[in-house]
N, C-alpha and C. Protein backbone atom coordinates (compact mmCIF):
# COMPACT_ATOMS: atom_id res chain seq x y z
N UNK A 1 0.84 -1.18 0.00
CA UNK A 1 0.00 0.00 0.00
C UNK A 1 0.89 1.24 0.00
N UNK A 2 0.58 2.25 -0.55
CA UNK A 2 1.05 3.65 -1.06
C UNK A 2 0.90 4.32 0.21
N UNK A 3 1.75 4.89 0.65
CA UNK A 3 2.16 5.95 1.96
C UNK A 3 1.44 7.05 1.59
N UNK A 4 0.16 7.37 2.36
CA UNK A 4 -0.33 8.89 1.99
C UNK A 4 1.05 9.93 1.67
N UNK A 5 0.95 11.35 1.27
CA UNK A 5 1.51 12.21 0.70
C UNK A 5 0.94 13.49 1.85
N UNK A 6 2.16 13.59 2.12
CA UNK A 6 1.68 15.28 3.26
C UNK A 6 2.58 16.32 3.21
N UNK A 7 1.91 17.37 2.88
CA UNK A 7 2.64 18.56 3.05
C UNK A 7 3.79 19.05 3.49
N UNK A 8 4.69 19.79 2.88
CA UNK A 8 6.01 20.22 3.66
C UNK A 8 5.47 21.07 4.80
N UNK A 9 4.15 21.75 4.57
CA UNK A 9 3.91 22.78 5.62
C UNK A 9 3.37 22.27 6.52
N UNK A 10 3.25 23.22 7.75
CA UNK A 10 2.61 22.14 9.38
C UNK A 10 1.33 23.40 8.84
N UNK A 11 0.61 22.91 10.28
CA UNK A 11 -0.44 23.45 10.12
C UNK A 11 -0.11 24.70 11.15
N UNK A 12 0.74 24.91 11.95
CA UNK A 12 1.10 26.31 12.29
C UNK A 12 1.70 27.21 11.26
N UNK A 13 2.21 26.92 10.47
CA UNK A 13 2.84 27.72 9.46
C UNK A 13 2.23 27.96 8.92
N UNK A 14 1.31 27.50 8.32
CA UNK A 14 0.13 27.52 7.42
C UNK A 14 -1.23 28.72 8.01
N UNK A 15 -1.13 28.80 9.27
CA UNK A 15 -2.00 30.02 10.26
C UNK A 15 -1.18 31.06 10.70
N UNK A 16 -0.11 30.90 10.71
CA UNK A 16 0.85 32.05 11.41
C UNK A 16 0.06 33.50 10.70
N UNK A 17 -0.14 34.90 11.47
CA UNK A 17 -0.58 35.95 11.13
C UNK A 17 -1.99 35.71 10.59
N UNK A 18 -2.77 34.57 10.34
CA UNK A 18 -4.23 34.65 10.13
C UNK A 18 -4.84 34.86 10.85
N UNK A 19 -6.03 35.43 10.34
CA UNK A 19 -7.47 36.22 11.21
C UNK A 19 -8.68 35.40 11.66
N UNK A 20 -8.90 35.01 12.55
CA UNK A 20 -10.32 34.12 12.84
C UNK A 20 -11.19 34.73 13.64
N UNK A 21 -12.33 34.08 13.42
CA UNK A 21 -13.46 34.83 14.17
C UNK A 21 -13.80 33.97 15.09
N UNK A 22 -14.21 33.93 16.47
CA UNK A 22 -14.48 32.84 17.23
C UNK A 22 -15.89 33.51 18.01
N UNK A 23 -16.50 32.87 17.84
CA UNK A 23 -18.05 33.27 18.35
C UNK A 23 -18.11 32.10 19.87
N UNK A 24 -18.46 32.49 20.47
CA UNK A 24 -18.43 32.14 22.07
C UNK A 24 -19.76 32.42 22.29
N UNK A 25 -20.38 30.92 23.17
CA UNK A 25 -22.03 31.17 23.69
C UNK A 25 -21.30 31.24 25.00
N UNK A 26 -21.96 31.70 25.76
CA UNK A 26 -21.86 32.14 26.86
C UNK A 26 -23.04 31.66 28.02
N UNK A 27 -23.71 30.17 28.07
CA UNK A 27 -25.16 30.38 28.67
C UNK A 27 -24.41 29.84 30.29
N UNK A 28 -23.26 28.31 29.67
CA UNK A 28 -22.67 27.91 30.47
C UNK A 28 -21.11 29.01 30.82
N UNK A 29 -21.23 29.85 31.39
CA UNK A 29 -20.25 30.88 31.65
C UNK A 29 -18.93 30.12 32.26
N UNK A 30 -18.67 29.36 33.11
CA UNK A 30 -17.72 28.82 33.25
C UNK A 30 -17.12 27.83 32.46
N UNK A 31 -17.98 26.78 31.52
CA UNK A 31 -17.35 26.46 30.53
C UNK A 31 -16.99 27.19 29.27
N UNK A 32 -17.69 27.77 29.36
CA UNK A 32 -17.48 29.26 28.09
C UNK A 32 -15.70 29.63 27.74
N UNK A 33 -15.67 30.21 29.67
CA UNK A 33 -14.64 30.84 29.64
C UNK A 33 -13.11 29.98 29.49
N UNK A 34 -13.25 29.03 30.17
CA UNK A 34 -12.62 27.52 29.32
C UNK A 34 -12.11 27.51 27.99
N UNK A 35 -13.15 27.31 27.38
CA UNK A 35 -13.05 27.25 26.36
C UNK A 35 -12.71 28.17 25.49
N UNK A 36 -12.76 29.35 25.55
CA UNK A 36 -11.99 30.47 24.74
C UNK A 36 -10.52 30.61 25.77
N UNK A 37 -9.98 30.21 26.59
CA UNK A 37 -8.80 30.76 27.01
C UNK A 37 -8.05 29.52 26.36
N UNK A 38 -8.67 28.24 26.20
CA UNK A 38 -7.92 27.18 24.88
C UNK A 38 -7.90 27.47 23.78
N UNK A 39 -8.90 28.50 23.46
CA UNK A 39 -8.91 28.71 22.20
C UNK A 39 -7.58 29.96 21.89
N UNK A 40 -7.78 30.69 22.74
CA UNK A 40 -6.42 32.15 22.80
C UNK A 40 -5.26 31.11 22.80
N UNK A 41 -4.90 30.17 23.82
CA UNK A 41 -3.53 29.48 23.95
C UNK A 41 -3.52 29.24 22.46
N UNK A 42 -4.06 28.44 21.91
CA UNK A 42 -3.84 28.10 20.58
C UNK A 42 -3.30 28.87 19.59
N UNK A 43 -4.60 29.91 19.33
CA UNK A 43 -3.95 30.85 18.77
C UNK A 43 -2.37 32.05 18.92
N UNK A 44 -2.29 32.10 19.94
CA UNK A 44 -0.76 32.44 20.69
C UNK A 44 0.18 31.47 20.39
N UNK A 45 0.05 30.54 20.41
CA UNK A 45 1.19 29.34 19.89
C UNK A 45 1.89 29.70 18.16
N UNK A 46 0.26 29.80 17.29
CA UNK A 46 0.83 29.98 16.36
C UNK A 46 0.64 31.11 15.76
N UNK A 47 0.76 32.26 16.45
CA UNK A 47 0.72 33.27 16.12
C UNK A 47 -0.46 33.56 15.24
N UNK A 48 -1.59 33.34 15.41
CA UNK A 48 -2.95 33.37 14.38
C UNK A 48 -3.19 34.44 15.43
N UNK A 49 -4.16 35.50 14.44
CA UNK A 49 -4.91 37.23 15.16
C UNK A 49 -6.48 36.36 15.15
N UNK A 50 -7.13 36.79 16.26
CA UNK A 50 -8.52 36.01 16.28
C UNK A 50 -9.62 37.89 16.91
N UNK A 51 -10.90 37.97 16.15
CA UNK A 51 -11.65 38.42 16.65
C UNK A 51 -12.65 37.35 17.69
N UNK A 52 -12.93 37.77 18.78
CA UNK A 52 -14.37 37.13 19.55
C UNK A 52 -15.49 37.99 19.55
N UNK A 53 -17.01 37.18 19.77
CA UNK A 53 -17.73 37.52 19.37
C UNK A 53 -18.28 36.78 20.49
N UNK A 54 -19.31 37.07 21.60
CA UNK A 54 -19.78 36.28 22.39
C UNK A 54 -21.51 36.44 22.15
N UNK A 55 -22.40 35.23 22.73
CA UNK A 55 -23.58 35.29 22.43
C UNK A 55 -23.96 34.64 23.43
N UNK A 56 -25.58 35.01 23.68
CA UNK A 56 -25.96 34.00 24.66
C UNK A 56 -25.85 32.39 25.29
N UNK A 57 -26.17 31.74 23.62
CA UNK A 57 -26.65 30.36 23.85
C UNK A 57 -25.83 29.76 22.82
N UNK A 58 -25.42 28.33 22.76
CA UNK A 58 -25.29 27.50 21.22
C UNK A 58 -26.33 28.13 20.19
N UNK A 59 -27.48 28.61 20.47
CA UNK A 59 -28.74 28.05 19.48
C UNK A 59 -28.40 29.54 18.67
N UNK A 60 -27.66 30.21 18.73
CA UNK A 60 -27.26 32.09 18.97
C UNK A 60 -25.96 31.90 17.70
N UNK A 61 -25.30 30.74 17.69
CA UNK A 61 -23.76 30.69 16.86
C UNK A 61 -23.78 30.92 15.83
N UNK A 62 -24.88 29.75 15.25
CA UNK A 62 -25.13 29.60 13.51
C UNK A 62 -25.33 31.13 12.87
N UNK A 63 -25.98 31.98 13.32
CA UNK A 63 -26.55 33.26 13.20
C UNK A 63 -25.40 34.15 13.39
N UNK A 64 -24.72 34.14 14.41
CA UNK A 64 -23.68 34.61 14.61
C UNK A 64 -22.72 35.10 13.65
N UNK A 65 -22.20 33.55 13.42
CA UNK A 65 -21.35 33.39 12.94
C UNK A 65 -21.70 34.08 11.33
N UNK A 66 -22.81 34.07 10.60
CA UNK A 66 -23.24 34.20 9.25
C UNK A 66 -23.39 35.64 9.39
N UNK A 67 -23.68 36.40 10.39
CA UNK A 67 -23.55 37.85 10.42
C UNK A 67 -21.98 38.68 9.90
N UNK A 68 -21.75 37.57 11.14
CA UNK A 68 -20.28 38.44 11.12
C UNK A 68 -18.95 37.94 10.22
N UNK A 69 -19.49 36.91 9.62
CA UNK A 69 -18.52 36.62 7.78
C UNK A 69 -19.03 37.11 7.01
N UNK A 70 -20.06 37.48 6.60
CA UNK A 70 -20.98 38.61 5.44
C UNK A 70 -20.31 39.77 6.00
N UNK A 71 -20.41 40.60 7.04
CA UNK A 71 -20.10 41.49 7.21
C UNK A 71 -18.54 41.75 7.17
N UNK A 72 -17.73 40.72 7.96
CA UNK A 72 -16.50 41.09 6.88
C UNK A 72 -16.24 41.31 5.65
N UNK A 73 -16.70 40.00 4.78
CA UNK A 73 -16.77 39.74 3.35
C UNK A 73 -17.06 41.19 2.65
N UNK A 74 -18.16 42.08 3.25
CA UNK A 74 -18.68 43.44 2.71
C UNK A 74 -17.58 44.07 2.68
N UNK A 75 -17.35 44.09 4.15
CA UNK A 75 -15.86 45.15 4.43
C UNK A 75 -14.67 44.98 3.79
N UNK A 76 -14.51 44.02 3.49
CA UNK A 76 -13.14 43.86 2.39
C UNK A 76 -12.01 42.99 2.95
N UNK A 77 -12.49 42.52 4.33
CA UNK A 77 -11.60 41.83 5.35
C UNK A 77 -12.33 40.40 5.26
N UNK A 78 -12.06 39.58 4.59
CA UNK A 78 -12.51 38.33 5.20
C UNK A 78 -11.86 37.57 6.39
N UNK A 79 -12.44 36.82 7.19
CA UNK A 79 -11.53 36.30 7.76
C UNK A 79 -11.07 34.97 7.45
N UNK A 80 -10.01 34.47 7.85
CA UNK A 80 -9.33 33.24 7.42
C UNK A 80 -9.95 32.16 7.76
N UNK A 81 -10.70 31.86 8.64
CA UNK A 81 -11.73 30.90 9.67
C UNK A 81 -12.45 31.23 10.33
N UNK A 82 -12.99 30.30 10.93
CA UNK A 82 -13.93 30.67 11.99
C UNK A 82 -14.05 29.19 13.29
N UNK A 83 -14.60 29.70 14.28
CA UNK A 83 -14.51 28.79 15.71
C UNK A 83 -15.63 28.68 16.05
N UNK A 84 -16.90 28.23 16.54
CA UNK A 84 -17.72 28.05 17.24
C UNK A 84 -16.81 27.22 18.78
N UNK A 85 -17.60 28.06 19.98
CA UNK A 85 -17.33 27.34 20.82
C UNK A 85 -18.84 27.82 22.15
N UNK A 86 -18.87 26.63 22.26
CA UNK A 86 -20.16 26.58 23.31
C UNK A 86 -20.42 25.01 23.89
N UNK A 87 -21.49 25.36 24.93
CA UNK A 87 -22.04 23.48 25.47
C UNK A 87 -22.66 23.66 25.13
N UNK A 88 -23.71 22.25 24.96
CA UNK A 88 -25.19 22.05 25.14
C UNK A 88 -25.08 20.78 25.80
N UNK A 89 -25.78 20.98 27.16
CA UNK A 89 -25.59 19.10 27.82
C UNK A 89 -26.96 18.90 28.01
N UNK A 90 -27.31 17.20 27.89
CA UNK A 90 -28.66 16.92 27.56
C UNK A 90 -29.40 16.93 28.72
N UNK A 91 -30.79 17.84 28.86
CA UNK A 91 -31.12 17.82 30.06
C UNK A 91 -31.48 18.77 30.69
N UNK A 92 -29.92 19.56 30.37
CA UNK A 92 -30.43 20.71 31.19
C UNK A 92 -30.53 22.40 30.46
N UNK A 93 -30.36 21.88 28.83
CA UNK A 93 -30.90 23.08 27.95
C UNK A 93 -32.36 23.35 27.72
């Protein structure tokens, strides 16, 4: 069998100086905050620029998120990615 084929580039090199948007629900506030300070480490590692965007709930992201890539896209700034980060645990949404 044939050895897959992979890139000379890593995937930090490949983000170094890119722009992401990370939309953050906020309903569970302590996992919230969790979860975007993994998300900053990350980005600090490889030098990627990130906007946040926080919202109430998961149910708040999808919307979110489609606002605020159109609205770059208008502006002339797209961004390079994007993050959803939020809970939903069964039960108690």
């Amino acid at each position: 069998m044939a050895e897959p084929r992979r890139a000379e580039e890593t995937v930090e090199e490949s983000v170094k100086g890119a722009r992401f948007l990370i939309v953050e629900a906020r309903f569970y506030d302590e996992i919230g905050a969790m979860l975007l300070e993994g998300a900053k480490r990350a980005f600090a590692s490889v030098e990627a620029r990130y906007e946040a965007v926080r919202v109430p709930g998961a149910l708040e992201i999808p919307i979110a998120l489609a606002i605020a890539l159109d609205a770059a896209e208008k502006a002339g700034v797209p961004y390079d990615g994007a993050i959803a980060l939020g809970c939903v645990i069964r039960g108690e949404t």
